[in-house]
N, C-alpha and C. Protein backbone atom coordinates (compact mmCIF):
# COMPACT_ATOMS: atom_id res chain seq x y z
N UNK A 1 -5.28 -82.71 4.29
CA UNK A 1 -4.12 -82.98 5.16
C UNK A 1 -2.83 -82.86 4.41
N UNK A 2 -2.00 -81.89 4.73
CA UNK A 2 -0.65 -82.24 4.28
C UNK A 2 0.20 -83.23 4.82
N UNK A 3 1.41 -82.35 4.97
CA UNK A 3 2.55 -83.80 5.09
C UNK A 3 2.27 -84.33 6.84
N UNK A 4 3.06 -85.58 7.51
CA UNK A 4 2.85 -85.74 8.50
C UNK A 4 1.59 -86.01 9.11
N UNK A 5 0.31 -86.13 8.08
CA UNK A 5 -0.95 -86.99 8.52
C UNK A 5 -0.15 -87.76 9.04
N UNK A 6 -1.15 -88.44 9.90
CA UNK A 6 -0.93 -89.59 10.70
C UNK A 6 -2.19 -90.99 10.38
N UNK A 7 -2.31 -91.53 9.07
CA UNK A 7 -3.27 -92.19 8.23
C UNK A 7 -2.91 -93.32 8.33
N UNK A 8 -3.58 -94.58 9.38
CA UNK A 8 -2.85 -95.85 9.65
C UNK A 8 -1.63 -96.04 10.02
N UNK A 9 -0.95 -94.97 10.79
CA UNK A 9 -0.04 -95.18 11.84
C UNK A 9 -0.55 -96.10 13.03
N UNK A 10 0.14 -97.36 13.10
CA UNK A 10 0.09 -98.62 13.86
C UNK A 10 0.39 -97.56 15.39
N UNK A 11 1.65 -97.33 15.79
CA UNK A 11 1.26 -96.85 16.92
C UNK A 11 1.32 -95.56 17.38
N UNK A 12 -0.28 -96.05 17.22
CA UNK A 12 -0.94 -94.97 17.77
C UNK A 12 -1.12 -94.69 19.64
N UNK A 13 -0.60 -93.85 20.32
CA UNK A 13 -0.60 -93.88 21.35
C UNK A 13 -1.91 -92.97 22.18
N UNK A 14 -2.68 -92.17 21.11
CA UNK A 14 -4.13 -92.00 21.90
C UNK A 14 -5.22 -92.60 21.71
N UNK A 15 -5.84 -93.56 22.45
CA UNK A 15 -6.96 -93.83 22.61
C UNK A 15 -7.99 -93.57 23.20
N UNK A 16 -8.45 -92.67 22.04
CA UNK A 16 -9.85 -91.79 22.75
C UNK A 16 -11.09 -92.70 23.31
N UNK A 17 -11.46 -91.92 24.38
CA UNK A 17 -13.00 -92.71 24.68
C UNK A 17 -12.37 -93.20 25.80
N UNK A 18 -11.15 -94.29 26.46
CA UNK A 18 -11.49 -95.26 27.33
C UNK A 18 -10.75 -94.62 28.50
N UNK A 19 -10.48 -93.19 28.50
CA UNK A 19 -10.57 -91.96 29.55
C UNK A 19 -9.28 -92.12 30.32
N UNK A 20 -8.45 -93.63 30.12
CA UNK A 20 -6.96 -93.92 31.37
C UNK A 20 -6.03 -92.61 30.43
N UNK A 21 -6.36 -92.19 29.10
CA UNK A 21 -5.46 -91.51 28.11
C UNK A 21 -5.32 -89.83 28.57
N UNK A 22 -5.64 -89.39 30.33
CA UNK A 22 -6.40 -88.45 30.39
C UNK A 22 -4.73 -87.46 30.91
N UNK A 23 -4.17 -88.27 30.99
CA UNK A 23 -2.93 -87.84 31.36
C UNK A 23 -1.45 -87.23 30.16
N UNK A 24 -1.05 -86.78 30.79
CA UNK A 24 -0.46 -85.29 29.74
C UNK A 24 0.78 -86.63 29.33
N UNK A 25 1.36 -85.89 28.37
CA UNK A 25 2.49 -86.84 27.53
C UNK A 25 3.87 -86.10 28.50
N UNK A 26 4.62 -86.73 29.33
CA UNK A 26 5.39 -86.22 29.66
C UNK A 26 7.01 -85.56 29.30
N UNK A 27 6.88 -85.79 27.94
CA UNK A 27 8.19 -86.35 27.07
C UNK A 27 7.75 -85.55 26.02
N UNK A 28 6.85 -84.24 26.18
CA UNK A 28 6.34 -83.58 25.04
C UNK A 28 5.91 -82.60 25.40
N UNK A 29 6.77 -81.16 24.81
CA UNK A 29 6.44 -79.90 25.23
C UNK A 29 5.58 -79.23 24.37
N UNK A 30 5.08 -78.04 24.77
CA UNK A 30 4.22 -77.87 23.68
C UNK A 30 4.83 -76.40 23.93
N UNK A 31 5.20 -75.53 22.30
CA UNK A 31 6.09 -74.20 22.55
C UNK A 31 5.15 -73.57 21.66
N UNK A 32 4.64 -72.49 22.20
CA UNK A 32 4.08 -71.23 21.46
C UNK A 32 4.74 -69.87 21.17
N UNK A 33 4.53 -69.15 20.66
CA UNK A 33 4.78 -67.19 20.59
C UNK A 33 6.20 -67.57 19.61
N UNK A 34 6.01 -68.65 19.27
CA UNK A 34 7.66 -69.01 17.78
C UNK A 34 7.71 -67.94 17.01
N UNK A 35 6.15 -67.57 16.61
CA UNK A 35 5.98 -66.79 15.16
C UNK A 35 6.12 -67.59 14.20
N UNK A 36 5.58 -67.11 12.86
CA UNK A 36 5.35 -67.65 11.47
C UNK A 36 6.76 -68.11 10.67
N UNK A 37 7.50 -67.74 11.34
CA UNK A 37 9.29 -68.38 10.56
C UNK A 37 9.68 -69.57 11.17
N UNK A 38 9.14 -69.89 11.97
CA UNK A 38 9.28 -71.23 12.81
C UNK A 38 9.50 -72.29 11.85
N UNK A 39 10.47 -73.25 11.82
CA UNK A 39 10.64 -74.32 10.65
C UNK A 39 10.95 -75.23 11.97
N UNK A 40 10.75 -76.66 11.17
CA UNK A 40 11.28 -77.73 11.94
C UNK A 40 12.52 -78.34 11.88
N UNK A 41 13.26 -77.05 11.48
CA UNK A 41 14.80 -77.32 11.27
C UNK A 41 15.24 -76.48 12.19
N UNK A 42 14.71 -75.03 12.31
CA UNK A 42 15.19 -74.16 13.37
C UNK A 42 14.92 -74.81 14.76
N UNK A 43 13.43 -75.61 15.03
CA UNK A 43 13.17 -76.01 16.54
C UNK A 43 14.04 -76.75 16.57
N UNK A 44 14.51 -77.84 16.17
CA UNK A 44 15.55 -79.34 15.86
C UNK A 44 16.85 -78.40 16.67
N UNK A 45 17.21 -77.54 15.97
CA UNK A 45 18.95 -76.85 16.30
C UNK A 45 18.46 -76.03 18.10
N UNK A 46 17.62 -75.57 17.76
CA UNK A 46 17.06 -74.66 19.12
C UNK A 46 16.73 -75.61 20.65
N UNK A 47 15.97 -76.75 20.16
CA UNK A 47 15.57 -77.74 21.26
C UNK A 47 16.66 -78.74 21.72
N UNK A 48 17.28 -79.50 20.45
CA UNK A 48 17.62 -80.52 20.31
C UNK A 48 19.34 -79.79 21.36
N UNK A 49 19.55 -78.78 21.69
CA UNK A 49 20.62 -78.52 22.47
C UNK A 49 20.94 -78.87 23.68
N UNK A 50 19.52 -79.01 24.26
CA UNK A 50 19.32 -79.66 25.63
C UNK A 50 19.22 -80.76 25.41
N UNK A 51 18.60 -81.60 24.87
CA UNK A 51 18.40 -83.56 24.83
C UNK A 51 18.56 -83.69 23.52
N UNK A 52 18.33 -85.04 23.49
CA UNK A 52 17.53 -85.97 22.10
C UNK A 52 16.49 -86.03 22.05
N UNK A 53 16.00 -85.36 20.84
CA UNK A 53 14.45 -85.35 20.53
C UNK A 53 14.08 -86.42 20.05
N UNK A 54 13.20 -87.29 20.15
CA UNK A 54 13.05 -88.27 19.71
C UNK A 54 12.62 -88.75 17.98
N UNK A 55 13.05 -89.82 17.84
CA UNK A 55 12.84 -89.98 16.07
C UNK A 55 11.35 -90.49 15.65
N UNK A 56 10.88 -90.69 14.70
CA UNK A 56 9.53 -90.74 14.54
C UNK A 56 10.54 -91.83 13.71
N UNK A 57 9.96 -93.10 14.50
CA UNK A 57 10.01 -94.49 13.79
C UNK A 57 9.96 -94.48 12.22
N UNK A 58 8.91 -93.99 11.77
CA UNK A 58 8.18 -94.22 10.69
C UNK A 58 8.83 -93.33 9.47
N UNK A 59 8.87 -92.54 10.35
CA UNK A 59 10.02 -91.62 8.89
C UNK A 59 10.88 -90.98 9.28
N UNK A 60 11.58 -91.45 10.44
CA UNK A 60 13.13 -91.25 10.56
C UNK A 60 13.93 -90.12 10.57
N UNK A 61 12.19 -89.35 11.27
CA UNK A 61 12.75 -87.43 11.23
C UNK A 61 12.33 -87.60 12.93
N UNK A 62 13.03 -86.24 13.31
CA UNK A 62 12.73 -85.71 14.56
C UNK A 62 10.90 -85.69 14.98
N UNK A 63 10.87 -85.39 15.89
CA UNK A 63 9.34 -85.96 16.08
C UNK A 63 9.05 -84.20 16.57
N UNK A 64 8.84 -83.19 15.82
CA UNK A 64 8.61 -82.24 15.84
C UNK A 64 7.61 -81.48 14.92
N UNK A 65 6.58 -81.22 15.79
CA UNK A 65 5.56 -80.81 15.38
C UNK A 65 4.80 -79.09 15.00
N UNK A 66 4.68 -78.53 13.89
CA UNK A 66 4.79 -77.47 13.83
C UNK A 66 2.89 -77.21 12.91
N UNK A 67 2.72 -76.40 14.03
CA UNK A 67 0.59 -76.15 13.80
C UNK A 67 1.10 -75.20 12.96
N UNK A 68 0.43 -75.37 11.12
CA UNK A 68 -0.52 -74.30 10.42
C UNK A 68 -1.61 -74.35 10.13
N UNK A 69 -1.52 -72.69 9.49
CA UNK A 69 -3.13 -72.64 9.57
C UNK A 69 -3.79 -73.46 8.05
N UNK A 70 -4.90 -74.05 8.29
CA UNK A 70 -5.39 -74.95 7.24
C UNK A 70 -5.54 -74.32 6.19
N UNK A 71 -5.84 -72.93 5.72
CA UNK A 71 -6.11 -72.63 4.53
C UNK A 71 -4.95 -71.96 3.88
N UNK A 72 -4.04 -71.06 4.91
CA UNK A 72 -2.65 -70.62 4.10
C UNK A 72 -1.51 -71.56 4.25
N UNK A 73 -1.43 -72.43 5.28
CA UNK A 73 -0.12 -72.99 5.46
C UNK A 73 1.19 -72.29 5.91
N UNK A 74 0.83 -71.01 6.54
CA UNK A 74 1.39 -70.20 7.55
C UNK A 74 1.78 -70.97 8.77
N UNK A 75 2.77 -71.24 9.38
CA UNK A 75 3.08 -71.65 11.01
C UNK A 75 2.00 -71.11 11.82
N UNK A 76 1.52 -71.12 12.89
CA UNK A 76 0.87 -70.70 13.84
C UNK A 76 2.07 -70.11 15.03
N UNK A 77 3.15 -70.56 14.69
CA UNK A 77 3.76 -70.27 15.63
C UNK A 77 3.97 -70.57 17.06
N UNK A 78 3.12 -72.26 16.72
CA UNK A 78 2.81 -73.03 17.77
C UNK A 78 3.69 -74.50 17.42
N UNK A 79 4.25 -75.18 18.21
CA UNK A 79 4.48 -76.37 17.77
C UNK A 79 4.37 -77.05 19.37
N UNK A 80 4.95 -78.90 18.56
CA UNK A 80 5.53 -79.67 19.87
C UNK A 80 6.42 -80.58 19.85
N UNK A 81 7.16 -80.61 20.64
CA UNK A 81 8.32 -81.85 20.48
C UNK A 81 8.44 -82.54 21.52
N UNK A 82 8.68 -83.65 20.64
CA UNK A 82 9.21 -84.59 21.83
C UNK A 82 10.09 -85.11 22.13
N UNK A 83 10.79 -85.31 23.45
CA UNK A 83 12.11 -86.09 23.46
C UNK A 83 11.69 -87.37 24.06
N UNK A 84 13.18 -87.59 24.48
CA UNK A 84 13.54 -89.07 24.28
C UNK A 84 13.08 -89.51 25.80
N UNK A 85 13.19 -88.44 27.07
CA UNK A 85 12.59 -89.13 27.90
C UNK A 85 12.19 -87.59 28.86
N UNK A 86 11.02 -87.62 29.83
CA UNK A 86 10.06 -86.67 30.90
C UNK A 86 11.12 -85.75 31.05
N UNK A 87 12.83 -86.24 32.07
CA UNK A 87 13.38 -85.55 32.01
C UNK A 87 13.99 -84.40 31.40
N UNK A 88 14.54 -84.33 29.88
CA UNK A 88 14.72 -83.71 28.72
C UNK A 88 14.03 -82.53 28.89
N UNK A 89 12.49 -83.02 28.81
CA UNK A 89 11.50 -82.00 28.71
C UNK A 89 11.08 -81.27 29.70
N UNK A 90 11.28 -81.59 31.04
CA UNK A 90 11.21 -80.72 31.98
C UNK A 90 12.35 -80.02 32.06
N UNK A 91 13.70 -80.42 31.21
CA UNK A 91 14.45 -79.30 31.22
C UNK A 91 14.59 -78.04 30.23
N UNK A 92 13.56 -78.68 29.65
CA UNK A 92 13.69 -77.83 28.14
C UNK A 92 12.87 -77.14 28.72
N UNK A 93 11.62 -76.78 29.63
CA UNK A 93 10.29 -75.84 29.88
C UNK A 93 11.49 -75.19 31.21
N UNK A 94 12.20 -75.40 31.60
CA UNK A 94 13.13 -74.60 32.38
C UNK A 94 14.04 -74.08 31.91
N UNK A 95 14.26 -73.98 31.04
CA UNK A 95 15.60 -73.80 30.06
C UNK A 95 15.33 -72.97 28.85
N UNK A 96 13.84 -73.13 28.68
CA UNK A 96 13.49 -72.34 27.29
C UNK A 96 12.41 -71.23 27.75
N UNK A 97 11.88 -71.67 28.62
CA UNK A 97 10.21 -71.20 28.54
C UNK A 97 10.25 -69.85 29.15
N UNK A 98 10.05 -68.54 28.32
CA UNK A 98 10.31 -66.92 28.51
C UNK A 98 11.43 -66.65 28.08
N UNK A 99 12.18 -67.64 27.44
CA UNK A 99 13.26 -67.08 26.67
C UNK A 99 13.24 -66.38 25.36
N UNK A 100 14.08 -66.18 24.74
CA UNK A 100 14.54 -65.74 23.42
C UNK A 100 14.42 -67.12 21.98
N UNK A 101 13.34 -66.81 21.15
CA UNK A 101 13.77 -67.88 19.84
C UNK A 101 13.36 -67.04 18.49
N UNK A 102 14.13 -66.83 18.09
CA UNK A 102 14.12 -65.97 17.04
C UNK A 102 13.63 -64.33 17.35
N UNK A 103 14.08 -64.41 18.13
CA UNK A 103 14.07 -62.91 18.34
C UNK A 103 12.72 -62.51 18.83
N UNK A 104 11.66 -63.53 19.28
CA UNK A 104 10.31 -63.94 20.12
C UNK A 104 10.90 -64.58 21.64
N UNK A 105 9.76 -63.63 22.33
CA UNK A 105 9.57 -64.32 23.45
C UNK A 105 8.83 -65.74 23.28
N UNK A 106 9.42 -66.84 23.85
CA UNK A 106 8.55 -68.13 23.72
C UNK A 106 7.99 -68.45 24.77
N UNK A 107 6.62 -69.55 25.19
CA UNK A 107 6.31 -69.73 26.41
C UNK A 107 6.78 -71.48 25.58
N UNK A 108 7.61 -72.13 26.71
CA UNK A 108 6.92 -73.96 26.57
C UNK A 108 6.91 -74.65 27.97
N UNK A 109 5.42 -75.59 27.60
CA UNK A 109 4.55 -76.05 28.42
C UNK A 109 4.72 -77.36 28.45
N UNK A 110 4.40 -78.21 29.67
CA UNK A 110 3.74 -79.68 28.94
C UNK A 110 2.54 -79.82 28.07
């Protein structure tokens, strides 16, 4: 695991198994087709135009999430963020999603 494990993080907001958890995070988009240059400084300036992304309590960074691959540490070109509240993010999947980010078409989803 690199940086941003999540290793005895108190709150934890999925609890697997007791099935009420079956429902989507509404306050959290999930953006693909970024490409491999994707940083969590570029999504921050790119997202953070429409709302407030929300802060990650714990270490006092944006709560932006960026998938690599486990053995190179390449972006996937997938990430997710979250803001501060449902609204934000349903404007951000209207506002972003088939647009332009780095010179990629992006799709973002809930």
């Amino acid at each position: 695991g690199g940086p941003g494990g999540d290793r005895g993080s108190v709150t934890s907001n999925s609890s697997y198994g007791d099935g009420r958890e079956m429902e989507i995070q509404q306050d959290t988009i999930f953006v693909s087709g970024c490409g491999p240059d994707c940083s969590e400084d570029n999504m921050v300036q790119h997202f953070g135009s429409i709302g407030v992304i929300k802060t990650d309590k714990r270490t006092g960074t944006p709560k932006v999430w960026i998938y690599k691959d486990k053995n190179s540490g390449v972006p996937k070109g997938e990430a997710t963020i979250t803001f501060d509240d449902p609204e934000t993010a349903k404007a951000a999947i209207n506002w972003f999603d088939g647009k332009d980010f780095n010179g990629r078409t992006i799709k973002v989803e809930l």
